[in-house]
Protein backbone atom coordinates (compact mmCIF):
# COMPACT_ATOMS: atom_id res chain seq x y z
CA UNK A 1 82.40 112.62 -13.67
CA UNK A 2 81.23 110.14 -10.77
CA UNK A 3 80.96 107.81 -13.31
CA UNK A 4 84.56 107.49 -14.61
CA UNK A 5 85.61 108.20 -10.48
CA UNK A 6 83.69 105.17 -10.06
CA UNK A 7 85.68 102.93 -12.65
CA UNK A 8 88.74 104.54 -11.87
CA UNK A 9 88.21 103.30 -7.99
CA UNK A 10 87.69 99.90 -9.07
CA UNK A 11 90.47 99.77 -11.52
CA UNK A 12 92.32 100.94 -8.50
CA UNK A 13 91.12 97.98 -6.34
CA UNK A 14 91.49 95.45 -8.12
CA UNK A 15 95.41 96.78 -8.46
CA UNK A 16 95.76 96.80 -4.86
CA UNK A 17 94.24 93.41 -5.12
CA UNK A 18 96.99 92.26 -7.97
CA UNK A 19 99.40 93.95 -5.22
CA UNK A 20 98.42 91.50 -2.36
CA UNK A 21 101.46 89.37 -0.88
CA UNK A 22 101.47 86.05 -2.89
CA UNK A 23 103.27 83.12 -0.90
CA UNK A 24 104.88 85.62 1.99
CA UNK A 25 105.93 87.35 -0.97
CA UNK A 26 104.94 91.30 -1.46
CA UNK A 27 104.51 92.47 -4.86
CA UNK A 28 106.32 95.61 -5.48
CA UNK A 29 104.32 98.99 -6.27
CA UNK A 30 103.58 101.17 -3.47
CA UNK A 31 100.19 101.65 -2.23
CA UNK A 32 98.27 105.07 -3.29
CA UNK A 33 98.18 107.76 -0.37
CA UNK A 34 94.98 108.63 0.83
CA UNK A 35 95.60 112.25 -1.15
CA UNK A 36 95.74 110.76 -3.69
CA UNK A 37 93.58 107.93 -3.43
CA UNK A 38 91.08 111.19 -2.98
CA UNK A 39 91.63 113.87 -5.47
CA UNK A 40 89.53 111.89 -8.34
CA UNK A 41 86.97 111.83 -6.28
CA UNK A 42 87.30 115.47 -5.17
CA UNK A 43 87.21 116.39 -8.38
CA UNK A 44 84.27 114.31 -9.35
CA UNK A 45 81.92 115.77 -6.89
CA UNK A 46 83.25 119.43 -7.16
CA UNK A 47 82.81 119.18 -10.58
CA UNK A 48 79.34 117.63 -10.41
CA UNK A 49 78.29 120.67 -7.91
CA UNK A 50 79.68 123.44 -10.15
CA UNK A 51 77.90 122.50 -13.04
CA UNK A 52 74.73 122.11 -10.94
CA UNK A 53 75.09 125.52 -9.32
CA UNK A 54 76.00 127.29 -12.82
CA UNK A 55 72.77 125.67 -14.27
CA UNK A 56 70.88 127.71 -11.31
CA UNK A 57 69.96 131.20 -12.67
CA UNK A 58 70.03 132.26 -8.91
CA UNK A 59 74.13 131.71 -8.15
CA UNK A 60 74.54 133.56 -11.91
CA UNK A 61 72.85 136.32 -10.48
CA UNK A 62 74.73 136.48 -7.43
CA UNK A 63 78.11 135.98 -8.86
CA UNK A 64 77.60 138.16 -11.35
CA UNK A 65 74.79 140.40 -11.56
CA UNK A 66 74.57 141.51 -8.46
CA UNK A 67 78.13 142.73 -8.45
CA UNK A 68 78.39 143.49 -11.81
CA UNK A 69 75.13 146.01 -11.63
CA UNK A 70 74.14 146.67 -7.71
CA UNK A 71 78.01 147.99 -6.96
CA UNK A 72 78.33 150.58 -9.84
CA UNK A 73 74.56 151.90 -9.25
CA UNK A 74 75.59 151.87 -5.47
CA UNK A 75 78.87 154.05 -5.89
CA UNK A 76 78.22 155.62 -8.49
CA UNK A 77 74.13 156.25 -8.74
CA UNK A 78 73.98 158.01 -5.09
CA UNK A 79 76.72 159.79 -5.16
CA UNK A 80 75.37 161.68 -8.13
CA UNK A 81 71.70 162.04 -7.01
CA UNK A 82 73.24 163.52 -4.06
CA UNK A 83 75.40 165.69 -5.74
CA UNK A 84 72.66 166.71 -8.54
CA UNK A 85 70.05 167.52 -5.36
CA UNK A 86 73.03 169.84 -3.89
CA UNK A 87 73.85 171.62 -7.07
CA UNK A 88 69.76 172.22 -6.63
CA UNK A 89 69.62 173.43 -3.59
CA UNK A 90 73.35 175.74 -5.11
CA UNK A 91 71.40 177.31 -7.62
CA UNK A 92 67.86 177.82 -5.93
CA UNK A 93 66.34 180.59 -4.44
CA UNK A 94 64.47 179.95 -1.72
CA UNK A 95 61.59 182.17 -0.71
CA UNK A 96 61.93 183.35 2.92
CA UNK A 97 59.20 185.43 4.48
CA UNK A 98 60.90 188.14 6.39
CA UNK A 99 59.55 189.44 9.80
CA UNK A 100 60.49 193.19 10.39
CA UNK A 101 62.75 195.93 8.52
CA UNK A 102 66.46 196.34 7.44
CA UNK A 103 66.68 197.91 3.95
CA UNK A 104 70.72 197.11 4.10
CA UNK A 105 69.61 193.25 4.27
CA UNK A 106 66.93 193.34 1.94
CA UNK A 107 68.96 194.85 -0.47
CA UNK A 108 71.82 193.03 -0.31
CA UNK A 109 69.40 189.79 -0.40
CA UNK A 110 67.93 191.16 -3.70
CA UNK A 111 72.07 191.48 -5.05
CA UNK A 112 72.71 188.34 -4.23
CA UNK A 113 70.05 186.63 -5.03
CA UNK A 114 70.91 184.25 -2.00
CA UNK A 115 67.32 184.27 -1.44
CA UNK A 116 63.84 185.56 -2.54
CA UNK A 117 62.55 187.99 0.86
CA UNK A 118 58.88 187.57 0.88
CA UNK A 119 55.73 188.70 3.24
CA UNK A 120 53.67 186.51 5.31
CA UNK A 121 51.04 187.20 7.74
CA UNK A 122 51.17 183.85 9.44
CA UNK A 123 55.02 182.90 9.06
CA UNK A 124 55.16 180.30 10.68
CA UNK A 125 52.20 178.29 8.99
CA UNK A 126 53.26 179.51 5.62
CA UNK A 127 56.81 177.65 6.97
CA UNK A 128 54.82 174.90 8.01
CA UNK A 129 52.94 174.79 4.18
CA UNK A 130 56.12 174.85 2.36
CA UNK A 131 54.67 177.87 1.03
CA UNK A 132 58.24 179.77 2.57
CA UNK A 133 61.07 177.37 3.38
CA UNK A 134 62.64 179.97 6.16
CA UNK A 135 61.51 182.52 8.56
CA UNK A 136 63.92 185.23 9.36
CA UNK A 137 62.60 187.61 12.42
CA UNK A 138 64.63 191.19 12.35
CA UNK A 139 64.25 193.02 15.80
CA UNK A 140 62.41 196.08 16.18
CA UNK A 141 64.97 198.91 15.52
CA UNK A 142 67.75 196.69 14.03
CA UNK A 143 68.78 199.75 11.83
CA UNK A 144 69.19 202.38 14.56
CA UNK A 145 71.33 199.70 16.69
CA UNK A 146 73.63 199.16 13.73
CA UNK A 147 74.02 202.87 12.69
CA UNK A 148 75.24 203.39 16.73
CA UNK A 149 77.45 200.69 16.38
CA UNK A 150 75.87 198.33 18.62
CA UNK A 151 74.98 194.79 17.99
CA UNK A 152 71.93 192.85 17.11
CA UNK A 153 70.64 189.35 17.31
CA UNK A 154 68.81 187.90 14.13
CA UNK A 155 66.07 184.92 14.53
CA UNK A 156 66.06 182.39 11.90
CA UNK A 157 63.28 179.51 11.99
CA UNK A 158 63.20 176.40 9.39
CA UNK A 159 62.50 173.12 9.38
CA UNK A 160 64.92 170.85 9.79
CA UNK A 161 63.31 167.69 8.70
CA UNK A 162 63.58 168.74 5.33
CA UNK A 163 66.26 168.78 3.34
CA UNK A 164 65.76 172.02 1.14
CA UNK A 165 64.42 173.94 4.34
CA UNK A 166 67.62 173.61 5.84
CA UNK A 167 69.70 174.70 2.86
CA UNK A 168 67.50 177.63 2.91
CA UNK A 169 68.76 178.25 6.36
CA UNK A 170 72.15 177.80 5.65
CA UNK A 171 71.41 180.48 2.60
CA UNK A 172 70.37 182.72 4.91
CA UNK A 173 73.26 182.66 7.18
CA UNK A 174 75.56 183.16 4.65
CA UNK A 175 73.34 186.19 3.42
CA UNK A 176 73.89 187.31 7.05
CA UNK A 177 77.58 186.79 7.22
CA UNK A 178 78.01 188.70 4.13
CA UNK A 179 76.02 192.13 5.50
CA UNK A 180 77.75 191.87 9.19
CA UNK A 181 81.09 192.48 7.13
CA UNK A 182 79.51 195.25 5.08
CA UNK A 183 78.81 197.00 8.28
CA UNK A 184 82.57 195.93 10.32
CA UNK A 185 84.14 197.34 6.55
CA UNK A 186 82.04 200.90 6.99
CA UNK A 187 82.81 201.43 10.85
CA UNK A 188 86.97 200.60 10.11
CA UNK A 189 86.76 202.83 7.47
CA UNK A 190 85.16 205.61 9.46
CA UNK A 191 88.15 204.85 11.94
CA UNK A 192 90.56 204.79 9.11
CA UNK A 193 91.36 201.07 9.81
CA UNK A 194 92.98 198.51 7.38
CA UNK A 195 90.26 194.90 7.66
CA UNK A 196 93.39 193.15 7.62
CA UNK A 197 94.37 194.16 11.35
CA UNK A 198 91.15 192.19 12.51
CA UNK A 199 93.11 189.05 11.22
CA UNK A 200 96.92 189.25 11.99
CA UNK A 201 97.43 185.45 11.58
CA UNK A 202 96.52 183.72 8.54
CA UNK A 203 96.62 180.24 7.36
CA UNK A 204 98.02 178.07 4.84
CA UNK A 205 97.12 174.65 4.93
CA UNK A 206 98.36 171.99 2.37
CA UNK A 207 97.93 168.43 2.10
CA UNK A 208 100.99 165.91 1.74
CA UNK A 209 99.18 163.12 0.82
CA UNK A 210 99.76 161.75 -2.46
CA UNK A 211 97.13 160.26 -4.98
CA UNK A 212 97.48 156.94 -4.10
CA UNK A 213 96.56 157.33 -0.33
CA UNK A 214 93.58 159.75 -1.52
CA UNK A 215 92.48 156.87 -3.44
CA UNK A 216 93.49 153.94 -0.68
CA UNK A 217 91.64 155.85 2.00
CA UNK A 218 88.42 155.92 -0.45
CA UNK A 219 88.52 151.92 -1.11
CA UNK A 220 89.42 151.51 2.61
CA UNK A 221 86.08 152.82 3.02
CA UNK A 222 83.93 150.70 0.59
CA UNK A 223 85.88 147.76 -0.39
CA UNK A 224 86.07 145.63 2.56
CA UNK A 225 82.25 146.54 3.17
CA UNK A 226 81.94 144.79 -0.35
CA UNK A 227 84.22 142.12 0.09
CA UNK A 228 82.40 140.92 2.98
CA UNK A 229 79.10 141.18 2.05
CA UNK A 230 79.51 139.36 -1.45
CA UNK A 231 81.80 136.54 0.40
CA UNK A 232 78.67 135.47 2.40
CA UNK A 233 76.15 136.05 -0.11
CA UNK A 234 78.11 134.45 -3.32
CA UNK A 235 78.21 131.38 -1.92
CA UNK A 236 75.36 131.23 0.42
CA UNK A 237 72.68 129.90 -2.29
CA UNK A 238 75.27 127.01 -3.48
CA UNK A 239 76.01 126.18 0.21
CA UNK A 240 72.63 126.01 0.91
CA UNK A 241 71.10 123.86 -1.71
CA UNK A 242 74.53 121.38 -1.58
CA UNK A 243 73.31 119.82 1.67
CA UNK A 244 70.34 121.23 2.88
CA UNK A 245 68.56 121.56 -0.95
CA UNK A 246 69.96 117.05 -1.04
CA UNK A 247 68.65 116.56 2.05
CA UNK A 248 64.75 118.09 1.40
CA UNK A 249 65.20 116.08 -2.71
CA UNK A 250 66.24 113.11 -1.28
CA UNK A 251 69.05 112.79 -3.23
CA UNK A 252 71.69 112.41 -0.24
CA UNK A 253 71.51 109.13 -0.06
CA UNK A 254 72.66 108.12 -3.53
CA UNK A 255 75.46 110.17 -2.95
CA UNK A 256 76.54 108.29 0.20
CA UNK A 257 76.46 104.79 -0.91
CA UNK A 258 79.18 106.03 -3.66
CA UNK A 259 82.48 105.01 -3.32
CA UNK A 260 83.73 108.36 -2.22
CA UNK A 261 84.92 108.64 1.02
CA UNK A 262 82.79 111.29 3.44
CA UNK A 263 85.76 113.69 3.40
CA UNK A 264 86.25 113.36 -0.66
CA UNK A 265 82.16 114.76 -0.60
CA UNK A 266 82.77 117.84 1.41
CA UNK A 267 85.87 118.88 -0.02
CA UNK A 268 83.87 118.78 -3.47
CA UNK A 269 80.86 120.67 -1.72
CA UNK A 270 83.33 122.98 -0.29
CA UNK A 271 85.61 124.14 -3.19
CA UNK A 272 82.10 124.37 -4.76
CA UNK A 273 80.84 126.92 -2.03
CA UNK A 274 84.92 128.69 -2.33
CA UNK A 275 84.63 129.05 -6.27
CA UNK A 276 80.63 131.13 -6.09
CA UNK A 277 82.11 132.99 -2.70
CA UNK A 278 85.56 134.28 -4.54
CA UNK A 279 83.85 134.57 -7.62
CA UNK A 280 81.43 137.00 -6.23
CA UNK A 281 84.17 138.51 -4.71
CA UNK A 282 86.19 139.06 -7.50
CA UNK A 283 83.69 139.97 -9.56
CA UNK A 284 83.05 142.42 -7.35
CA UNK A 285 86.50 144.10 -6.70
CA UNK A 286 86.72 144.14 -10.63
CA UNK A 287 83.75 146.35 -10.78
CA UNK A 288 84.22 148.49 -7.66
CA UNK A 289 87.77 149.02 -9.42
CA UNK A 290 86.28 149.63 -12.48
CA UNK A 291 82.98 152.26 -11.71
CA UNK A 292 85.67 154.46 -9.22
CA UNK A 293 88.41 154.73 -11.40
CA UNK A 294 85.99 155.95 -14.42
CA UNK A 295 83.25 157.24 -12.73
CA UNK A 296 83.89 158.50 -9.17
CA UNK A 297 86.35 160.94 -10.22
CA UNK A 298 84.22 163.02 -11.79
CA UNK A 299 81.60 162.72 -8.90
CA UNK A 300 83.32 164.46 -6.49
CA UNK A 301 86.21 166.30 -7.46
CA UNK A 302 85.60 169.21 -10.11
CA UNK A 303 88.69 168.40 -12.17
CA UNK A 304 88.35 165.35 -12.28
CA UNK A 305 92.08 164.63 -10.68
CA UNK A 306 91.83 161.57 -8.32
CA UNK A 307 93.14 158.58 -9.46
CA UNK A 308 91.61 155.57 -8.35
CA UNK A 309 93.95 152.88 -8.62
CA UNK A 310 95.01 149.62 -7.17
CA UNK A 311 99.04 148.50 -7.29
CA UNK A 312 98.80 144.62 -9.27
CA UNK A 313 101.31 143.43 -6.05
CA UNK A 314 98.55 145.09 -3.93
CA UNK A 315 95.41 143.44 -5.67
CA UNK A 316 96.84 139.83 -5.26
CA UNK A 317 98.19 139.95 -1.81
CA UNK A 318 94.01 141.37 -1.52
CA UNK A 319 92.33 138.55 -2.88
CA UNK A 320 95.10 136.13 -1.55
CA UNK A 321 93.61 137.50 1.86
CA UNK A 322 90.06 137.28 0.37
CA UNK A 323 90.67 133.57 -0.69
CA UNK A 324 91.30 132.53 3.06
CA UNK A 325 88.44 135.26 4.42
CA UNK A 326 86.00 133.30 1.74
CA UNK A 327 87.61 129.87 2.67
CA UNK A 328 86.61 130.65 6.45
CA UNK A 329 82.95 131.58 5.38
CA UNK A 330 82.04 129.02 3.18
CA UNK A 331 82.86 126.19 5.74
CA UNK A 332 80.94 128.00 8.63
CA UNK A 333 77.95 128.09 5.54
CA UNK A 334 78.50 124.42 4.71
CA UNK A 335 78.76 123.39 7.61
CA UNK A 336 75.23 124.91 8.65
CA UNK A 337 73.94 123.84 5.29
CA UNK A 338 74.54 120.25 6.50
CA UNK A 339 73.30 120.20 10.08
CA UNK A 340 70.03 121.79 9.10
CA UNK A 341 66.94 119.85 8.60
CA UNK A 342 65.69 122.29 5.19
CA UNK A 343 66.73 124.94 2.92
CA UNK A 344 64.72 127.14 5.24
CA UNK A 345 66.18 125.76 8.59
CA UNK A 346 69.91 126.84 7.13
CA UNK A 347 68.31 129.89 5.37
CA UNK A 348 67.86 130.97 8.95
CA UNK A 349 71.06 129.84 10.47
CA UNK A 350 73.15 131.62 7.70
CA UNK A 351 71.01 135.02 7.91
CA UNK A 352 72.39 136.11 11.04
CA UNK A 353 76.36 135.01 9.37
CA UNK A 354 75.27 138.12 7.16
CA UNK A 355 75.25 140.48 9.77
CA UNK A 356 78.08 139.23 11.55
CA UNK A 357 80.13 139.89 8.96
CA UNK A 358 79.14 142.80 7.50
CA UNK A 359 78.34 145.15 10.53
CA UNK A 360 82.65 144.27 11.66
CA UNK A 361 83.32 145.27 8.22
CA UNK A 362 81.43 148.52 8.92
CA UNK A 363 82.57 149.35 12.09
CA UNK A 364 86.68 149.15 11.08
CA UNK A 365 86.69 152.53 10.02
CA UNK A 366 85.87 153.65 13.37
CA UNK A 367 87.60 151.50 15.26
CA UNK A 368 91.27 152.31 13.62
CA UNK A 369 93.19 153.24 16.53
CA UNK A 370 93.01 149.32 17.25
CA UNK A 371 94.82 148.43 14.38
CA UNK A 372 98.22 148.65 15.74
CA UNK A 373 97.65 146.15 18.09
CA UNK A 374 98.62 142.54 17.25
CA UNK A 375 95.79 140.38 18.96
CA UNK A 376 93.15 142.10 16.42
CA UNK A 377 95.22 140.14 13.90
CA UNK A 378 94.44 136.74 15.74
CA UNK A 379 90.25 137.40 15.75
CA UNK A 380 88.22 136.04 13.12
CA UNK A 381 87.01 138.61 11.13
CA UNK A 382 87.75 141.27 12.19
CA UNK A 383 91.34 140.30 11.60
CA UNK A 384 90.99 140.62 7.92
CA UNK A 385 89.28 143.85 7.29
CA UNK A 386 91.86 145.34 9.42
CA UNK A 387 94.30 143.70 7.26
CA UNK A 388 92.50 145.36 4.14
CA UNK A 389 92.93 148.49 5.39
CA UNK A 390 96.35 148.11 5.93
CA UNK A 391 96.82 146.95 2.01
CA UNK A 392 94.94 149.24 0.85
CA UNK A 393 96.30 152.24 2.66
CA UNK A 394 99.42 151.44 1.84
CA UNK A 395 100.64 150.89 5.27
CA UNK A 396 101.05 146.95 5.49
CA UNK A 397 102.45 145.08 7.91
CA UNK A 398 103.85 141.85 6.78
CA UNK A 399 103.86 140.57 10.69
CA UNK A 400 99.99 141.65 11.03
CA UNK A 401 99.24 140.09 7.55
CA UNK A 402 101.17 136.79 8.46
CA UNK A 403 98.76 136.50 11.20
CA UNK A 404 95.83 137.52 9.57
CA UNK A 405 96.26 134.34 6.82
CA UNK A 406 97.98 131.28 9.51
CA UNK A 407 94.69 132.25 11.92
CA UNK A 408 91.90 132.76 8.83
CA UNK A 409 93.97 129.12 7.39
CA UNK A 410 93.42 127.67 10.74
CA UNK A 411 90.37 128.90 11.67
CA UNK A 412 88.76 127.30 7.69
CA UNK A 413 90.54 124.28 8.51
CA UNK A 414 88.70 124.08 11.76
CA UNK A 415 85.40 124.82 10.54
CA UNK A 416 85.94 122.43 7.44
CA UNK A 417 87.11 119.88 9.88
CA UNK A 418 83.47 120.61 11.77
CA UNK A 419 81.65 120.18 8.28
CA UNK A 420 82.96 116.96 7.63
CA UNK A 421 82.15 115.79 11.51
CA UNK A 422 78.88 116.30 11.16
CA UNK A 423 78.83 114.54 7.39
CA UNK A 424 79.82 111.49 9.09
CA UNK A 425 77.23 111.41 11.16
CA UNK A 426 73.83 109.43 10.33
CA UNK A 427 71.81 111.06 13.01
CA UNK A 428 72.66 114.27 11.77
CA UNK A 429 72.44 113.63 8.14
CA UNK A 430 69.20 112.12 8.15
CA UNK A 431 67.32 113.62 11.09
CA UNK A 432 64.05 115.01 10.23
């Protein structure tokens, strides 16, 4: 591809050449712009990086592996080990050594099977061998208390460092609920009361919200996170290696002395960087779309009723957000990637673009009550998760989005603008 850019350039100058006023006379023809006296060589060198990068096994696992298997694994895999460890903990019996006397609780904890009531003589190191996962201390004369209608005040030790100790504990509070209104049922019955007079108010809660905005608040929650984290990582490998990886092979300088001009390189290098990032990316949203709409459903609602879907007009406006987000990222990356010395040097400049990306992406969720406010929309950043949110629950803003992509379009231009700035510098290019 430089190759035939290279003909084509002189083909091109020995027109202009042919063009050249002859006797005061122009010729006629106009001149080529300097768009389009660029392109072919934009091309060239973007297609010259692509096919470099895809021959690296480590942007093929980036664009696609890592999306393709980390994401499902991630929302789907925990989810269940969660869920299977809290059907566990459901189903178990945990042995607690009881500490004094209440036949009422001991039998109903036999009926219920809530728990397994056990002896120790040293409760408290049995707790602390796991032998017992709760300790339950019942005062002296808890049954004469009760029978006079008085109350009494249970002790209940665990530990709660681990996780099965304290669903022992909440076992046993529920196995105490349950026997305080076996004993308020006997006394209103003595009194000939109805239980329903200790509750003259009851409620009846239902939720409006529709299927689509159960299923835009659960992307709201992941997506973005994913979004942002594959838009730095996608294309950080490619970035990396396109200037810094040149600069430690030494094969920068045959790239200079070609007749492309220094912006004609870093466009290439750039819409290089842009393809891995929004690859990743949609690779990504593909998958995420994909492993919730099959999967997650059946994860966490017991019929299996949530649907997890994502309007078409919705999805492009996404990634036509994503595009500019990515766009943004990849010049800050290249831009690194050329003012570093090594691959190591911008290894460690770009790390810390990781987290300050990511953690904003995070922290959205918590930070909603900002998102009616229309400088947010003017930050970089932080301006397009909030926009996400918006598209995602349903509740978009076209003025917040219009600001969102003219400052993200800006703020890439800028940065891009940077990149090739410090390209067309020697002392930067070939300091050591």
């Amino acid at each position: 591809m430089i190759g035939r850019a290279v003909i084509w350039w002189r083909e091109e100058r020995r027109a202009r050449i042919r063009r050249r006023p002859v006797g005061g006379i122009p010729r006629r023809g106009p001149a080529p712009g300097l768009l389009e006296a660029t392109a072919p060589f934009v091309r060239a060198v973007y297609a010259k990086e692509m096919l470099e990068a895809l021959r690296d096994r480590r942007t093929l696992l980036v664009m696609i592996l890592l999306p393709a298997v980390v994401v499902p694994l991630a929302t789907l895999g925990i989810p269940y080990l969660e869920q299977r460890q809290q059907r566990g903990f459901q189903t178990a019996t945990p042995a607690v050594a009881i500490v004094g006397q209440d036949d009422g609780l001991l039998r109903l904890a036999r009926a219920t099977r809530l728990i397994l009531p056990v002896r120790a003589a040293d409760p408290l190191r049995a707790l602390r061998e796991r032998r017992v996962l709760a300790v339950v201390r019942l005062p002296s004369g808890m049954e004469a208390v009760i029978a006079r209608d008085g109350q009494v005040r249970v002790g209940i030790q665990y530990d709660a460092s681990d996780s099965e100790s304290t669903a022992a504990r909440g076992k046993v509070v529920e196995l105490i609920a349950k026997y305080s209104r076996e004993i308020v049922a006997r006394r209103l019955q003595v009194r000939h009361l109805n239980p329903a007079d200790l509750l003259p108010v009851l409620v009846d809660e239902r939720s409006v919200a529709t299927q689509r905005q159960l299923s835009g608040l659960l992307l709201a929650g992941i997506l973005p996170f994913f979004i942002a984290m594959l838009a730095v990582v996608g294309g950080m490998a490619v970035a990396v290696d396109l200037a810094a990886g040149e600069k430690e092979r030494g094969t920068l300088e045959s790239l200079l002395v070609a007749p492309p001009r220094r912006e004609a390189i870093v466009l290439g290098k750039f819409l290089a960087v842009l393809t891995a990032s929004m690859g990743a990316v949609i690779i990504v949203v593909l998958s995420l779309m994909l492993s919730l709409r099959w999967g997650y459903p059946y994860l966490l609602t017991s019929a299996g009723t949530l649907d997890i879907s994502l309007p078409l007009g919705t999805a492009a406006v996404l990634l036509g957000v994503a595009l500019l987000f990515a766009a943004l990222v990849s010049g800050v990356q290249l831009a690194v990637s050329i003012y570093a010395r090594s691959p190591r040097e911008a290894q460690q400049y770009v790390t810390p673009l990781y987290f300050m990306i990511v953690l904003p992406a995070m922290a959205v969720q918590f930070i909603s009550e900002l998102a009616g406010r229309g400088w947010v929309y003017l930050l970089p950043v932080l301006n397009t998760f909030f926009a996400f949110r918006e598209l995602l629950l349903g509740t978009v803003n076209w003025g917040h989005l219009l600001l969102t992509s003219v400052s993200c379009a800006l703020y890439a231009a800028v940065v891009l603008k940077i990149a090739i700035a410090l390209f067309s510098r020697e002392a930067v290019i070939f300091r050591t």
